[in-house]
C-alpha atoms as a PDB file:
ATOM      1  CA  UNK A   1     -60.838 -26.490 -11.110  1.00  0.00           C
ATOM      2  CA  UNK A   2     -57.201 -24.879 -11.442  1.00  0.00           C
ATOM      3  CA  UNK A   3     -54.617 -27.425 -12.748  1.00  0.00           C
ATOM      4  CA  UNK A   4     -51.628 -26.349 -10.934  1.00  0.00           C
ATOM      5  CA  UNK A   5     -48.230 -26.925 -11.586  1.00  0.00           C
ATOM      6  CA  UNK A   6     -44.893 -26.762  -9.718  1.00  0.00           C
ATOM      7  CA  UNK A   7     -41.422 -24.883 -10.107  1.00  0.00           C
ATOM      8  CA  UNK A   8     -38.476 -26.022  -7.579  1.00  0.00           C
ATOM      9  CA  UNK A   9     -35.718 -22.999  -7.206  1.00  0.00           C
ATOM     10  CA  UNK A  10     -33.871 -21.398  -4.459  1.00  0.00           C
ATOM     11  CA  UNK A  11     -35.285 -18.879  -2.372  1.00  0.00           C
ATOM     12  CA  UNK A  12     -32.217 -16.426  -3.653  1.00  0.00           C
ATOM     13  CA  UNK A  13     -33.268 -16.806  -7.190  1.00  0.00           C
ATOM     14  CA  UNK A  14     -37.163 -16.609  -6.110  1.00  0.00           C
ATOM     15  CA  UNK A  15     -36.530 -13.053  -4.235  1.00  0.00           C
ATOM     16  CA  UNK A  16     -34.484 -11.733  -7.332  1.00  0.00           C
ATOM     17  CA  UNK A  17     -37.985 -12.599  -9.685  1.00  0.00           C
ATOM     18  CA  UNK A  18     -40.619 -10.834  -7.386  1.00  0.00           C
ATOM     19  CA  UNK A  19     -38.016  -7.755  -7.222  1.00  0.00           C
ATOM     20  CA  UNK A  20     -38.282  -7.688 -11.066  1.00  0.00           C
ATOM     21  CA  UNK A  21     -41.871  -8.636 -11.532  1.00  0.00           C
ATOM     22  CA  UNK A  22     -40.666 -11.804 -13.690  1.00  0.00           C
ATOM     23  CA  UNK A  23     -39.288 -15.239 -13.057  1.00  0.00           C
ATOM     24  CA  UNK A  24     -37.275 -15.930 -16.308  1.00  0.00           C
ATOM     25  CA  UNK A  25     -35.891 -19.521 -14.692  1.00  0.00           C
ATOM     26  CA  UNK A  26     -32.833 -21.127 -13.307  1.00  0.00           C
ATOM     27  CA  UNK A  27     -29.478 -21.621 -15.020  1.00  0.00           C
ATOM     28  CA  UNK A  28     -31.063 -24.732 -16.638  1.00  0.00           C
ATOM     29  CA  UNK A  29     -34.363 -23.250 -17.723  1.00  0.00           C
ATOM     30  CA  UNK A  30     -32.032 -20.372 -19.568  1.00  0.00           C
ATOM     31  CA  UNK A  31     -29.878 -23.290 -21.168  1.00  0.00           C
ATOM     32  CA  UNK A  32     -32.183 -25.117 -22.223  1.00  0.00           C
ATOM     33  CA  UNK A  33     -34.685 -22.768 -23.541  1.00  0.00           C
ATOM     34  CA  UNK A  34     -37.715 -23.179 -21.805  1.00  0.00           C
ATOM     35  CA  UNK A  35     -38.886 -23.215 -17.546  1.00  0.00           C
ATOM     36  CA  UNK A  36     -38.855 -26.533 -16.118  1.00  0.00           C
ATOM     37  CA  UNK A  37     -42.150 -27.536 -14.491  1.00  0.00           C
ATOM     38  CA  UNK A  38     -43.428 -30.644 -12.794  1.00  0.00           C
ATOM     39  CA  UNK A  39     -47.229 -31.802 -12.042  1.00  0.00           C
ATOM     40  CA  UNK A  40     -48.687 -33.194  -8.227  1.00  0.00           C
ATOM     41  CA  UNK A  41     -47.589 -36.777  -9.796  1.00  0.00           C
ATOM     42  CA  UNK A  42     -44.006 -36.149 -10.506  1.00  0.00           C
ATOM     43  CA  UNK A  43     -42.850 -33.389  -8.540  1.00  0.00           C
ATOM     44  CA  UNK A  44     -41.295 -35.091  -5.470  1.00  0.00           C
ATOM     45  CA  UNK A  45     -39.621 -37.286  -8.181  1.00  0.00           C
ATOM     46  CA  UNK A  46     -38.255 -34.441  -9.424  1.00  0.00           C
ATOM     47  CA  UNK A  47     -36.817 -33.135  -5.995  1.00  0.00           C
ATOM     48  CA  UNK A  48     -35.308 -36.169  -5.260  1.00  0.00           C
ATOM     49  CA  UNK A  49     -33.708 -36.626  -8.411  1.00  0.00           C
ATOM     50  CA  UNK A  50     -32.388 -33.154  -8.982  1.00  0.00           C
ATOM     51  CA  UNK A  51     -32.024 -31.382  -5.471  1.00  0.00           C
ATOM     52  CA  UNK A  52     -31.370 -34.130  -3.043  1.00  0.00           C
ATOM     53  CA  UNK A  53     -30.242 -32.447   0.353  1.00  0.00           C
ATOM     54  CA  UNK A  54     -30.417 -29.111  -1.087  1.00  0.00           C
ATOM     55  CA  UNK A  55     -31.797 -26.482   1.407  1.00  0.00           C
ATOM     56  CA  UNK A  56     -33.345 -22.687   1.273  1.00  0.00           C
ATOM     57  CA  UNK A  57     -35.708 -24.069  -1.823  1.00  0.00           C
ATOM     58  CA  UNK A  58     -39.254 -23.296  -2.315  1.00  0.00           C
ATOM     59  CA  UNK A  59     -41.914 -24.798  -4.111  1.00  0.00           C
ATOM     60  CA  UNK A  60     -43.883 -22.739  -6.321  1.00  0.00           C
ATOM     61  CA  UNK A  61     -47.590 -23.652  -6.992  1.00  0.00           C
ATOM     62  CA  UNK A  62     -48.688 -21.722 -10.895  1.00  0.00           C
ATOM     63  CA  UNK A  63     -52.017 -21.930 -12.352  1.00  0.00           C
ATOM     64  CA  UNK A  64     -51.357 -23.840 -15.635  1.00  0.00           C
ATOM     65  CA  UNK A  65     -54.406 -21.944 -17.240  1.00  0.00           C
ATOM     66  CA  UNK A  66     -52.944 -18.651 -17.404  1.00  0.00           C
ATOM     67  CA  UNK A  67     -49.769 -19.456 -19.090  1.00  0.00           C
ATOM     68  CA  UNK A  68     -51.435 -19.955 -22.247  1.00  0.00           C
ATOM     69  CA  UNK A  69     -49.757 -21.464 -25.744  1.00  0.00           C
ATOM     70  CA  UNK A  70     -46.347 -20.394 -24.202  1.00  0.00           C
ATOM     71  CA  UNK A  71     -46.925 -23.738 -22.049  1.00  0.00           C
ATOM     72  CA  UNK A  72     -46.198 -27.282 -23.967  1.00  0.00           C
ATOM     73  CA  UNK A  73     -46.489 -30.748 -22.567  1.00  0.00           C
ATOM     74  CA  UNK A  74     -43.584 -32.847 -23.811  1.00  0.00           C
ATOM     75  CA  UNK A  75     -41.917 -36.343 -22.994  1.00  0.00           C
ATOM     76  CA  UNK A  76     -39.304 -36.144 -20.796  1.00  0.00           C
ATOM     77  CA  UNK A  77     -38.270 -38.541 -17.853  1.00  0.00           C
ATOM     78  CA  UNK A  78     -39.424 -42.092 -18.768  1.00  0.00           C
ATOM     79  CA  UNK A  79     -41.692 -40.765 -21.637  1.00  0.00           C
ATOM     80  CA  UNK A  80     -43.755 -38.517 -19.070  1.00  0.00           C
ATOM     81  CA  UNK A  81     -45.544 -35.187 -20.156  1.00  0.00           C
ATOM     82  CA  UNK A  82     -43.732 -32.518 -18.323  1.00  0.00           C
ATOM     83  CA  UNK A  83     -44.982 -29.247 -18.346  1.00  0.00           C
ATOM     84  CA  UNK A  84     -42.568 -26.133 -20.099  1.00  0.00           C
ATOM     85  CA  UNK A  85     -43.026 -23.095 -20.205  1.00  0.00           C
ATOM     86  CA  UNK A  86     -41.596 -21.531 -23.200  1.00  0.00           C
ATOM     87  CA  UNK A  87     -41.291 -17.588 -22.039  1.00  0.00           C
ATOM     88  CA  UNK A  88     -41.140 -16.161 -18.751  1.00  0.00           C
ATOM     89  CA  UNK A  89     -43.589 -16.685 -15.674  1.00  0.00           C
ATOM     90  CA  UNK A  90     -45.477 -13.532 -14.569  1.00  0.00           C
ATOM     91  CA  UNK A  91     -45.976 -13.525 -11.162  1.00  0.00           C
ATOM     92  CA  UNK A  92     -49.806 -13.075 -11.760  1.00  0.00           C
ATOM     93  CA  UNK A  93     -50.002 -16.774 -12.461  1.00  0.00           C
ATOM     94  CA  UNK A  94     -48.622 -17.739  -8.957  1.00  0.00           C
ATOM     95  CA  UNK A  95     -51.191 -19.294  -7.011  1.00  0.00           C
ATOM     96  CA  UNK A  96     -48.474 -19.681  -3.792  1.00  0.00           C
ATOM     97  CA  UNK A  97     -44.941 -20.267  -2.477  1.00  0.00           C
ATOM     98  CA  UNK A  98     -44.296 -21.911   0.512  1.00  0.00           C
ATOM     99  CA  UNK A  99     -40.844 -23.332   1.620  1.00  0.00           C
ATOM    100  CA  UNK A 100     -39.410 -27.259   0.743  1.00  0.00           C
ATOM    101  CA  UNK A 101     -37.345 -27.834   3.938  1.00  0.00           C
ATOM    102  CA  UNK A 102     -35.515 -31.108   4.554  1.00  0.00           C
ATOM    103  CA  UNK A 103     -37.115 -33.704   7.426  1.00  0.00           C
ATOM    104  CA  UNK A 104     -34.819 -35.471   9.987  1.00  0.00           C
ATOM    105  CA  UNK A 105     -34.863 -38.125   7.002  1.00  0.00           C
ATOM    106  CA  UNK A 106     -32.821 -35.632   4.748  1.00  0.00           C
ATOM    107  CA  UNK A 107     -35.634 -35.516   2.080  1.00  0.00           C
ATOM    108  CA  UNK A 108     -38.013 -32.759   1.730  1.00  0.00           C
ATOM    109  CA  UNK A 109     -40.650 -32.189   3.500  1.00  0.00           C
ATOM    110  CA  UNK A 110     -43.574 -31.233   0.747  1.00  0.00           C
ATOM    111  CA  UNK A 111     -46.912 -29.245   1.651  1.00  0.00           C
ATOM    112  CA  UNK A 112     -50.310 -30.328   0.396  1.00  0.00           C
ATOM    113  CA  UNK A 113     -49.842 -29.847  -3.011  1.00  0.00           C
ATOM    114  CA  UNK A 114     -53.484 -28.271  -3.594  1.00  0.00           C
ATOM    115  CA  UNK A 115     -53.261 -25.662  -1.042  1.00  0.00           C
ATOM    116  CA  UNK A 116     -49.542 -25.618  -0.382  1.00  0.00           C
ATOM    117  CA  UNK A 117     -50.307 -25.692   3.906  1.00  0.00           C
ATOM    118  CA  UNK A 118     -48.233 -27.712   5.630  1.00  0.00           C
ATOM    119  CA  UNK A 119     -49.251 -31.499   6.516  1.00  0.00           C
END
């Protein structure tokens, strides 16, 4: 079974990476060396605690396997493992993209998280 895990970034940033073949990360993956991930358990932390209200972001579903050694487990929030990816993400590891819109609640609305199809 594929273990997958989860990238958060605009749509802007998203479109620029499929143009080039290569997501290389945000403005935070680039400062701090490495492409934030998340797993199923702590990715709508993650959205909540870093892009509250945001809009125009999309949730990106990759296929842990095929990043190979580039990808390390290491503590982060509260201890937790969180995936990085040291190197750039080739778009052949993206399983699928689908769009994180905000509910009437003002928090994001997330997609089954195995098949990324809307509830």
């Amino acid at each position: 079974m594929t273990e997958l895990i989860y990238k958060i970034c605009s749509r802007i940033l998203w479109d620029d990476a499929k143009t080039t073949g290569v997501f290389k990360g945000a403005e935070i993956d680039l400062s701090d060396g490495y492409i934030h991930f998340s797993t199923a358990d702590q990715v709508e932390t993650t959205v909540a605690l870093h892009f509250s209200g945001q809009t125009d972001l999309l949730l990106i579903a990759v296929d842990a396997a095929l990043l190979g050694v580039s990808l390390k487990y290491e503590p982060s929030r509260g201890g937790d493992l969180f995936p990085h990816l040291y190197g750039d993400l080739s778009m052949n590891a993206v399983q699928w993209v689908c769009p994180l819109p905000l509910g009437n609640d003002g928090r994001h609305v997330f997609p089954d998280l195995k098949t990324g199809v809307s509830k």
